[in-house]
C-alpha atoms as a PDB file:
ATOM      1  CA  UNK A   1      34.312  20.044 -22.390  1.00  0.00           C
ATOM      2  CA  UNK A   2      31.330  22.347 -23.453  1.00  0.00           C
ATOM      3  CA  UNK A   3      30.850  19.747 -26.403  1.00  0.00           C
ATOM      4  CA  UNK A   4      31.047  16.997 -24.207  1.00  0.00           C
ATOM      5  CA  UNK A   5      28.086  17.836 -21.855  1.00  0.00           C
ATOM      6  CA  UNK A   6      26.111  19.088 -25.127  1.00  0.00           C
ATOM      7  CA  UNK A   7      25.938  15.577 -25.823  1.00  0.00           C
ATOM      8  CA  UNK A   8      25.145  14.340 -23.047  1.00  0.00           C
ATOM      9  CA  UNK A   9      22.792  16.670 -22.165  1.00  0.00           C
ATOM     10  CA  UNK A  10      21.488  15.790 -25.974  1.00  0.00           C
ATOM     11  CA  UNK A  11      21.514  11.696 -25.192  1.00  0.00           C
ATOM     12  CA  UNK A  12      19.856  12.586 -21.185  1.00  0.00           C
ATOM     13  CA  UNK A  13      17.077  14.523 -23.356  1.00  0.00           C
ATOM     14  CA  UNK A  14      16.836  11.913 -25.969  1.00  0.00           C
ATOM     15  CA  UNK A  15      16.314   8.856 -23.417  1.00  0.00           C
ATOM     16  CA  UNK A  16      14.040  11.013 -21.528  1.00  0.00           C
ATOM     17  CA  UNK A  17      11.776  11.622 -24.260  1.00  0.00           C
ATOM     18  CA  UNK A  18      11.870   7.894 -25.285  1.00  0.00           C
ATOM     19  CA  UNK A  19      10.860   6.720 -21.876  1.00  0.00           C
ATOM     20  CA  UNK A  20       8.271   9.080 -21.475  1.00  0.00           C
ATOM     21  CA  UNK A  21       6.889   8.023 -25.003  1.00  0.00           C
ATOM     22  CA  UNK A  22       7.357   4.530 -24.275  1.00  0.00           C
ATOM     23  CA  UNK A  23       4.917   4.959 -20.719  1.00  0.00           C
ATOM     24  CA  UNK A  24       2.727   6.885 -22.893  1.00  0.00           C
ATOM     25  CA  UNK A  25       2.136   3.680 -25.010  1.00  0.00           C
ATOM     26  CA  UNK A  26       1.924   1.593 -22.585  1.00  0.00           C
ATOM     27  CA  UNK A  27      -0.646   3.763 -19.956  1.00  0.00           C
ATOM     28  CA  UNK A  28      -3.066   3.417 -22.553  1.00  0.00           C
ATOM     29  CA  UNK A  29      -2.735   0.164 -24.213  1.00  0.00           C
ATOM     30  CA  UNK A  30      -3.245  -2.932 -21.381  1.00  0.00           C
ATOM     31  CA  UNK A  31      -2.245  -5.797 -23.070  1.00  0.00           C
ATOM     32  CA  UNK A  32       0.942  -4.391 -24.261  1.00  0.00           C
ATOM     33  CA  UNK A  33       2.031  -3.085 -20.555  1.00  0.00           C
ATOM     34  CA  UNK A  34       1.530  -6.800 -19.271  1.00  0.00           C
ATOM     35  CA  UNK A  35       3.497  -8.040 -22.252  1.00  0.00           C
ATOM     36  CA  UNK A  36       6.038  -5.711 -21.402  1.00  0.00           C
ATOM     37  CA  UNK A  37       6.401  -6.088 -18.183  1.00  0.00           C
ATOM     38  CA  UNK A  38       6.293 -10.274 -18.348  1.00  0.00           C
ATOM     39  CA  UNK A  39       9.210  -9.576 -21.045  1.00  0.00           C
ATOM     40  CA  UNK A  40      11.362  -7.596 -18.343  1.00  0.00           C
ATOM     41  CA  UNK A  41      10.370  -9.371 -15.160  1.00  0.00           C
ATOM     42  CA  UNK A  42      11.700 -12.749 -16.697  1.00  0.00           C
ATOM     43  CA  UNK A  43      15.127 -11.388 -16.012  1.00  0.00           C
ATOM     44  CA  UNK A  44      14.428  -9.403 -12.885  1.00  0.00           C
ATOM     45  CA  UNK A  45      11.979 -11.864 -11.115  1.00  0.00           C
ATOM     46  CA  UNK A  46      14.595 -14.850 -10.146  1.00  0.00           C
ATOM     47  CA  UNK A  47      17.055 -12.596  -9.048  1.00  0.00           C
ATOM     48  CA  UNK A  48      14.844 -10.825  -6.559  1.00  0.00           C
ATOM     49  CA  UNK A  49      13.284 -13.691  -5.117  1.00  0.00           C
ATOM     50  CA  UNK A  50      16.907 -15.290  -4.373  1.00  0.00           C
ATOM     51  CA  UNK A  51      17.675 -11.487  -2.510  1.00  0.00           C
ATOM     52  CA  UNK A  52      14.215 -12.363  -0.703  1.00  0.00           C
ATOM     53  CA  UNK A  53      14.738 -16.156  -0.575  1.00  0.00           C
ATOM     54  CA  UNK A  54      15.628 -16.243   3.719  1.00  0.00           C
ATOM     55  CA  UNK A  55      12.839 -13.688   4.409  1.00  0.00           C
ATOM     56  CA  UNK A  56      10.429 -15.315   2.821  1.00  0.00           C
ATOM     57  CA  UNK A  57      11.288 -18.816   4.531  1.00  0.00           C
ATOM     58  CA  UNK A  58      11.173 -16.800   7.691  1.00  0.00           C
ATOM     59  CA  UNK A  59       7.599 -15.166   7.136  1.00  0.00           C
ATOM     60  CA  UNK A  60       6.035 -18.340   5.448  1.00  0.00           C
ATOM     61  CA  UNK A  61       7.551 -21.144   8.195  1.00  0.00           C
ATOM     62  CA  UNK A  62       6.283 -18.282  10.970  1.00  0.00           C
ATOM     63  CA  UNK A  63       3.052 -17.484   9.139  1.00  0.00           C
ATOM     64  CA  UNK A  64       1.711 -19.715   6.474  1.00  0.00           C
ATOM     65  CA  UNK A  65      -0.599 -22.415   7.122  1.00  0.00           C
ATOM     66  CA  UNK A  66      -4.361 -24.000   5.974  1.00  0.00           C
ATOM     67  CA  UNK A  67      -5.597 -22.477   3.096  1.00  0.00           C
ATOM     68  CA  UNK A  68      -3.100 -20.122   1.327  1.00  0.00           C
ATOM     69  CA  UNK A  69      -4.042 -17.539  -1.339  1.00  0.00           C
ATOM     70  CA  UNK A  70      -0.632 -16.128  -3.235  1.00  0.00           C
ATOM     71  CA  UNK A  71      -1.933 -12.793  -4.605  1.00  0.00           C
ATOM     72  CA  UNK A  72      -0.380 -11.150  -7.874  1.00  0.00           C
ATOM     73  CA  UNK A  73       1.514 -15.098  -8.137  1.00  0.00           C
ATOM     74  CA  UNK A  74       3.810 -13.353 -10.896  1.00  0.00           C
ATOM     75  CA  UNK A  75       5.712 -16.689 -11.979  1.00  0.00           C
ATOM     76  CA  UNK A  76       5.027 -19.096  -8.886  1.00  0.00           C
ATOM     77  CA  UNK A  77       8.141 -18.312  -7.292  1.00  0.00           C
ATOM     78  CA  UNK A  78       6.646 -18.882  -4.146  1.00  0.00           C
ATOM     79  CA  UNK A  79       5.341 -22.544  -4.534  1.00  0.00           C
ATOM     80  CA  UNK A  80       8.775 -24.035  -4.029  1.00  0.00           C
ATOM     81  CA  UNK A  81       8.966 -22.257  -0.260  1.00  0.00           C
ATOM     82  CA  UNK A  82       4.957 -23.128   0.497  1.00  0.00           C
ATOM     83  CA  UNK A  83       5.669 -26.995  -0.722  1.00  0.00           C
ATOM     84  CA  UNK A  84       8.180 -27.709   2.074  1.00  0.00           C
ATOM     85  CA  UNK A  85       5.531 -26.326   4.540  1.00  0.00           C
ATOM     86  CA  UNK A  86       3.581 -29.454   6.116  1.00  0.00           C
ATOM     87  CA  UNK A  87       1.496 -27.281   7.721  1.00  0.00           C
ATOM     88  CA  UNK A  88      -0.014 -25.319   4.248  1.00  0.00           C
ATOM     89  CA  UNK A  89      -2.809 -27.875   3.325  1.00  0.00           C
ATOM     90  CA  UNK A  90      -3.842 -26.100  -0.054  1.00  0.00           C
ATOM     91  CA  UNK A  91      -2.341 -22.998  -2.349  1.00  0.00           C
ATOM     92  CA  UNK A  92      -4.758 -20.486  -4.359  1.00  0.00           C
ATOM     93  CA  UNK A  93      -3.031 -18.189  -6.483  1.00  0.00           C
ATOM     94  CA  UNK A  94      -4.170 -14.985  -8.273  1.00  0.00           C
ATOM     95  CA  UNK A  95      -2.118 -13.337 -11.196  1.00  0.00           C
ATOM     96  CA  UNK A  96      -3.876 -11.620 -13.698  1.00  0.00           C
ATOM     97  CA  UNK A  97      -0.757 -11.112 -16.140  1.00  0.00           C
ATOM     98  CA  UNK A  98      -1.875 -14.140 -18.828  1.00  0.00           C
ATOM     99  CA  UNK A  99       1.978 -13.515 -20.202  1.00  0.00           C
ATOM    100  CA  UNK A 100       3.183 -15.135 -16.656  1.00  0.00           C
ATOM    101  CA  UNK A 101       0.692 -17.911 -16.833  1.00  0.00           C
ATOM    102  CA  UNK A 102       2.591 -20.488 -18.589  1.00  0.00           C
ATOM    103  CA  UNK A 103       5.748 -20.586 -16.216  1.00  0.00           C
ATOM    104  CA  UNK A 104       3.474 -20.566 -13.185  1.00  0.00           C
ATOM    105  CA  UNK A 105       1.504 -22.817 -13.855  1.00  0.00           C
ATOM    106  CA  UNK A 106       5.006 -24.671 -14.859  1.00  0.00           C
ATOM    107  CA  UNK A 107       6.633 -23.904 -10.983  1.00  0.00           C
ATOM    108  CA  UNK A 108       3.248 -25.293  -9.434  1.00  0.00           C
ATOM    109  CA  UNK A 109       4.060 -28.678 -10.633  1.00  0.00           C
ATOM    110  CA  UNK A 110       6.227 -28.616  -6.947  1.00  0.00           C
ATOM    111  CA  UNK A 111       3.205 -28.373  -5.398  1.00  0.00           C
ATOM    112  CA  UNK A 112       1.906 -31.298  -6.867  1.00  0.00           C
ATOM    113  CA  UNK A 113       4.593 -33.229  -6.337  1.00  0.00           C
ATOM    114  CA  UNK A 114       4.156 -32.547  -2.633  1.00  0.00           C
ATOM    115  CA  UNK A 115       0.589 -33.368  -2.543  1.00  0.00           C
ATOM    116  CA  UNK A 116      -0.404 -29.850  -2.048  1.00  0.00           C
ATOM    117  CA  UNK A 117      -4.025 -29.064  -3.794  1.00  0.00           C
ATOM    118  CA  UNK A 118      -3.278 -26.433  -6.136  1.00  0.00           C
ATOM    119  CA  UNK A 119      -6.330 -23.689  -7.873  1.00  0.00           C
ATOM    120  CA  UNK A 120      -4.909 -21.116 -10.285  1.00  0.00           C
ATOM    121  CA  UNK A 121      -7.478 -18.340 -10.987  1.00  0.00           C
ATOM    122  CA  UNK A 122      -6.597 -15.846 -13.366  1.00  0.00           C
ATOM    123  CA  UNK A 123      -7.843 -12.685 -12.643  1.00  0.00           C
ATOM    124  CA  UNK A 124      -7.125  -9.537 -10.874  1.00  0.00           C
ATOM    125  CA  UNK A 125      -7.965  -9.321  -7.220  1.00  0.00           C
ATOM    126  CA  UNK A 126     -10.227  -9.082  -5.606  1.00  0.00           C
ATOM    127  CA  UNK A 127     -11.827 -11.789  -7.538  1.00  0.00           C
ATOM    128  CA  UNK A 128     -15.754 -13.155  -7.745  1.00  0.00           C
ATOM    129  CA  UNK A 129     -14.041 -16.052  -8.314  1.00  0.00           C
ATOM    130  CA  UNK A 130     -12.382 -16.520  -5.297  1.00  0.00           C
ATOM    131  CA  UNK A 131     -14.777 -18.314  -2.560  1.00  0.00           C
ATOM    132  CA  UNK A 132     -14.456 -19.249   0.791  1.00  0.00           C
ATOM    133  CA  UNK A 133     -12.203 -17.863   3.832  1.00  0.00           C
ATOM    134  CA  UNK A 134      -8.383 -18.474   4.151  1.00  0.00           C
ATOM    135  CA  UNK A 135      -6.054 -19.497   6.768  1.00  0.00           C
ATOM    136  CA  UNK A 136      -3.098 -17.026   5.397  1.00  0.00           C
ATOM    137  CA  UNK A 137      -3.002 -14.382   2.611  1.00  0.00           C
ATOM    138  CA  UNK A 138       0.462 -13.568   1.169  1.00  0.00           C
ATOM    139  CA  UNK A 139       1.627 -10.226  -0.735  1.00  0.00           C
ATOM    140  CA  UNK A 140       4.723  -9.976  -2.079  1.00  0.00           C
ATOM    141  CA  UNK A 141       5.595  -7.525  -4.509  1.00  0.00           C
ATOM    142  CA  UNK A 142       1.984  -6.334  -5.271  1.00  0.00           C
ATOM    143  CA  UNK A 143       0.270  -4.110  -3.445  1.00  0.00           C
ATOM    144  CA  UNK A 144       2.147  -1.802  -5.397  1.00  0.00           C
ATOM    145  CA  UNK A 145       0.360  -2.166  -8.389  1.00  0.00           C
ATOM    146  CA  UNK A 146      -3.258  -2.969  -7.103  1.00  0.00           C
ATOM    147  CA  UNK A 147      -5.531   0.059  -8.014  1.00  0.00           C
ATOM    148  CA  UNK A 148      -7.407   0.447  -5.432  1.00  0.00           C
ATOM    149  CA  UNK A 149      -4.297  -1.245  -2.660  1.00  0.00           C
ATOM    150  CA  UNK A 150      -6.234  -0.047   0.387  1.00  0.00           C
ATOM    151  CA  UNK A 151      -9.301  -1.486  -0.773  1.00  0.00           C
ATOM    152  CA  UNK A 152      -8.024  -4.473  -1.363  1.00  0.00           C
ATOM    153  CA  UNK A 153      -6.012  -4.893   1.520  1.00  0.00           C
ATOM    154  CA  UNK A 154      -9.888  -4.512   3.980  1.00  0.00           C
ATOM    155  CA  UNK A 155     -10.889  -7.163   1.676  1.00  0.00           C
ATOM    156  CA  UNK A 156      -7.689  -9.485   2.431  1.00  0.00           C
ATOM    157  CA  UNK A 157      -8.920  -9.419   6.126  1.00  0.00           C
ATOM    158  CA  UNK A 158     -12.695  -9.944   5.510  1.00  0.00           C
ATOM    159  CA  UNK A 159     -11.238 -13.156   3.342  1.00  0.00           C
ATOM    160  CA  UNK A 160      -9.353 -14.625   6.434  1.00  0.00           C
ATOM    161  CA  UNK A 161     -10.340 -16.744   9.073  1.00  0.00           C
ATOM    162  CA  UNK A 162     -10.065 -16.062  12.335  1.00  0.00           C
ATOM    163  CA  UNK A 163      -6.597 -16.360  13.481  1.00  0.00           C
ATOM    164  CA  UNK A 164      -5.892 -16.216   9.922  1.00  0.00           C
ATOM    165  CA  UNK A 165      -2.301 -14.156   8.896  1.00  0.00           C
ATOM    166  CA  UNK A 166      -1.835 -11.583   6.531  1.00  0.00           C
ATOM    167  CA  UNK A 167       1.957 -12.148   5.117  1.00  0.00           C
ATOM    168  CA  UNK A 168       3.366  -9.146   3.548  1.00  0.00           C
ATOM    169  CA  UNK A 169       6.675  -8.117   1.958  1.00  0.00           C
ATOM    170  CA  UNK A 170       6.647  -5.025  -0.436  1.00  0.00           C
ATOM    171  CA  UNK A 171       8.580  -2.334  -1.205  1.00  0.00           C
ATOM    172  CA  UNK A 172       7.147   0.822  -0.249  1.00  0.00           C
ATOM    173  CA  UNK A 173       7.941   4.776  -0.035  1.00  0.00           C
ATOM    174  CA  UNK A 174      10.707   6.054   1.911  1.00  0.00           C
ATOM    175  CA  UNK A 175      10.131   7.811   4.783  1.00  0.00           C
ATOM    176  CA  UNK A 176       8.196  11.704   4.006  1.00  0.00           C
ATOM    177  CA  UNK A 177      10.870  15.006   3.033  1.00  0.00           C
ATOM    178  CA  UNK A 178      13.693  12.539   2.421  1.00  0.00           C
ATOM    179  CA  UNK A 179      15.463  12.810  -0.953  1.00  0.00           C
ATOM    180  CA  UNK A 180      14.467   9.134  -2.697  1.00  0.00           C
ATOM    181  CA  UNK A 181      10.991  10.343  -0.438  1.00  0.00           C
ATOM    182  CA  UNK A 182      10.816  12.853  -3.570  1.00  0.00           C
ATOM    183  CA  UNK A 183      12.183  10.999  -6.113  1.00  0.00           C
ATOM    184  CA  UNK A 184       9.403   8.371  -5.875  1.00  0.00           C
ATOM    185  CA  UNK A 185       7.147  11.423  -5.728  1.00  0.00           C
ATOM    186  CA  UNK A 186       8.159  12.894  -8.436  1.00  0.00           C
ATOM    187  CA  UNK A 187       8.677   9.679 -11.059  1.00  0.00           C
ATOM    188  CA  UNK A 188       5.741   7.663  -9.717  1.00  0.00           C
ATOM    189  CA  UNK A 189       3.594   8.690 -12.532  1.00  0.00           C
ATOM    190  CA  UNK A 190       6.403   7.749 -14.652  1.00  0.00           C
ATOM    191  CA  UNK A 191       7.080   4.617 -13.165  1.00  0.00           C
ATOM    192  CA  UNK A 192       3.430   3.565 -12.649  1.00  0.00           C
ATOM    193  CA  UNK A 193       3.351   3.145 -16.848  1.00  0.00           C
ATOM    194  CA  UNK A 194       6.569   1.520 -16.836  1.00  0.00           C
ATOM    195  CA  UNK A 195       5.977  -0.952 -14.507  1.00  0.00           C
ATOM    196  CA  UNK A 196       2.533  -2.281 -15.203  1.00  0.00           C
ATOM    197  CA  UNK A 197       1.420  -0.684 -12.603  1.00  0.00           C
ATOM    198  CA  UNK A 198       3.611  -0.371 -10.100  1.00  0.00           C
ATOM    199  CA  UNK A 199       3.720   3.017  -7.715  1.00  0.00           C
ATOM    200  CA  UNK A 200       6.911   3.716  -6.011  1.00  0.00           C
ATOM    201  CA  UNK A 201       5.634   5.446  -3.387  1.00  0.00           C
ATOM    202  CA  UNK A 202       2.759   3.860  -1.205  1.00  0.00           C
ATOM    203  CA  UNK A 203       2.680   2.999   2.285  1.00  0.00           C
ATOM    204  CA  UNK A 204       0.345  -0.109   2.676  1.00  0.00           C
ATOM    205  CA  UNK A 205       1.512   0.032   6.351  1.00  0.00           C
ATOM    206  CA  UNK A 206      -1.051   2.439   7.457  1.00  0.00           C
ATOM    207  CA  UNK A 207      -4.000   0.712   6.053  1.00  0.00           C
ATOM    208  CA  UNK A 208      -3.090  -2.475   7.293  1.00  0.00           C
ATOM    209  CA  UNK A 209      -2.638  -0.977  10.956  1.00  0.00           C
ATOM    210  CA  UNK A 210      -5.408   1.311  10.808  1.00  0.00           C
ATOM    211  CA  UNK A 211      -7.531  -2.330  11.056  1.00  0.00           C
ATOM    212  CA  UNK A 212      -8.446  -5.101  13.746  1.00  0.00           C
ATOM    213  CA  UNK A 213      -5.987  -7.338  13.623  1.00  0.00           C
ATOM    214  CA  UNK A 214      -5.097  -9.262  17.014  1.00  0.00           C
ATOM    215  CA  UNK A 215      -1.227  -8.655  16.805  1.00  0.00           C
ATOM    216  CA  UNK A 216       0.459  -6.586  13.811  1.00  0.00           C
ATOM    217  CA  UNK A 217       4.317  -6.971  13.279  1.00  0.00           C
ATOM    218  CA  UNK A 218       5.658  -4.648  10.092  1.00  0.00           C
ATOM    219  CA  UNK A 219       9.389  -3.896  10.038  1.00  0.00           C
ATOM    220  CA  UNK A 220      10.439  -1.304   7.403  1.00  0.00           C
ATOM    221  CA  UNK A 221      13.998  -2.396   6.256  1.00  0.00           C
ATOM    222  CA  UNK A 222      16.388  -1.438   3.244  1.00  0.00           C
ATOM    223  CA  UNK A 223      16.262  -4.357   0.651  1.00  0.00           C
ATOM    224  CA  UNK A 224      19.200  -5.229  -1.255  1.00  0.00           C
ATOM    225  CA  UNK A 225      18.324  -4.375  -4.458  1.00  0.00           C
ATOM    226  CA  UNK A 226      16.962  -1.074  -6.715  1.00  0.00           C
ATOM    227  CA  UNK A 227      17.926   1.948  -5.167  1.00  0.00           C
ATOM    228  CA  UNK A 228      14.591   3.730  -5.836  1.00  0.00           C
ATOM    229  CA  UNK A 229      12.702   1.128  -4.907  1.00  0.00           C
ATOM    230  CA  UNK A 230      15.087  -0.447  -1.582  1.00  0.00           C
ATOM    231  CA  UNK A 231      12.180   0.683   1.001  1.00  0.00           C
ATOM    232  CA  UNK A 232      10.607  -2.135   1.904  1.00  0.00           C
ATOM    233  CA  UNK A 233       8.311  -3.552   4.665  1.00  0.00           C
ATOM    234  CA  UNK A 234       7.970  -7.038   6.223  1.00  0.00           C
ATOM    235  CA  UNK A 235       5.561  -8.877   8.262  1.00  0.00           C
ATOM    236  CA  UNK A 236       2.608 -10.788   9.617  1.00  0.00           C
ATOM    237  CA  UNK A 237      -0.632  -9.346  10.837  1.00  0.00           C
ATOM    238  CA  UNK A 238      -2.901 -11.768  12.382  1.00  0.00           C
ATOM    239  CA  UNK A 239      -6.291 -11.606  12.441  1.00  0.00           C
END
């Protein structure tokens, strides 16, 4: 027995050491954390947005109309949900990850096909080369890995019309002094390098509240997916 847990205790220390190594690389070299992450998000992203797939019919046939801008666009796996919306009249998306660019710009042809004007801009947001006002702003799965999230999230609502909707679903931390609470804590830093980005513990909630929006519905549920990262929040905040 004392052998066995020697070597696992040897292999725990071993993967630890690689992982921490590997973030290392990665926190300091850019293009190789959004090849990285392109390389695993092929395999994750399709599975998550199938989890997602009735929520996000639900938000986007509640919320989405006019002008839409699809920030952090990741592969375009929302263009098939926004083309069977009569009421969108154009899509903008924003993904700044040129390893994603190819497929997404492959999943837009749906858009085309249902006469939907279609911009891609790649760049980070926010973006000088973004213009205009929008009729709904969507975030899914990226105000985690904004830098400056809050920031970005005042300019969302400066970039919407009036009446304009803010759609979000994100994961998000767990509630304070709860065990995964700490666990995102204490591997965020980790994680952040990881992920491309990515922080496991922020709660875009308050920053979207704290501003003034004409009605504000979030609902914090438990996704089916990644323990660590099953938080999540859903909703529409209209301007």
């Amino acid at each position: 027995m004392g052998s066995l847990l020697w070597f696992v205790a040897v292999g725990v220390g071993s993967l630890g050491g690689t992982l921490v190594g590997l973030a290392l690389l990665l926190r300091f070299n850019e293009k190789l954390s959004h090849r990285f992450f392109s390389f695993i998000w092929q395999f994750l992203s399709h599975g998550v947005d199938a989890k997602n797939a009735s929520l996000k019919r639900e938000l986007f046939s509640t919320g989405a109309h006019g002008r839409v801008l699809d920030i952090g666009s990741g592969y375009g796996v929302n263009f098939k949900y926004f083309a069977k919306l009569p009421q969108i009249t154009s899509v903008v998306a924003v993904e700044p990850n040129v390893h994603l660019h190819e497929q997404l710009l492959a999943n837009s042809a749906c858009l085309q096909e249902a006469n939907v004007p279609f911009t891609f801009v790649p760049d980070v947001f926010p973006s000088s080369k973004l213009q205009g006002k929008f009729d709904t702003i969507v975030c899914c799965l990226v105000l985690c890995s904004i830098p400056d999230y809050a920031g970005a999230i005042k300019q969302m609502y400066s970039m919407l019309n009036e009446g304009g909707k803010l759609i979000v679903l994100e994961h998000v931390g767990d509630q304070p002094y709860t065990l995964r609470w700490i666990i995102q804590r204490t591997l965020d830093p980790l994680w952040h390098c990881l992920g491309d980005g990515c922080h496991l513990s922020r709660v875009p909630q308050d920053v979207i509240r704290s501003l003034k929006w004409q009605d504000v519905s979030l609902t914090h549920f438990e996704a089916d997916m990644f323990w660590l990262a099953g938080s999540h929040l859903k909703g529409i905040a209209t301007k």
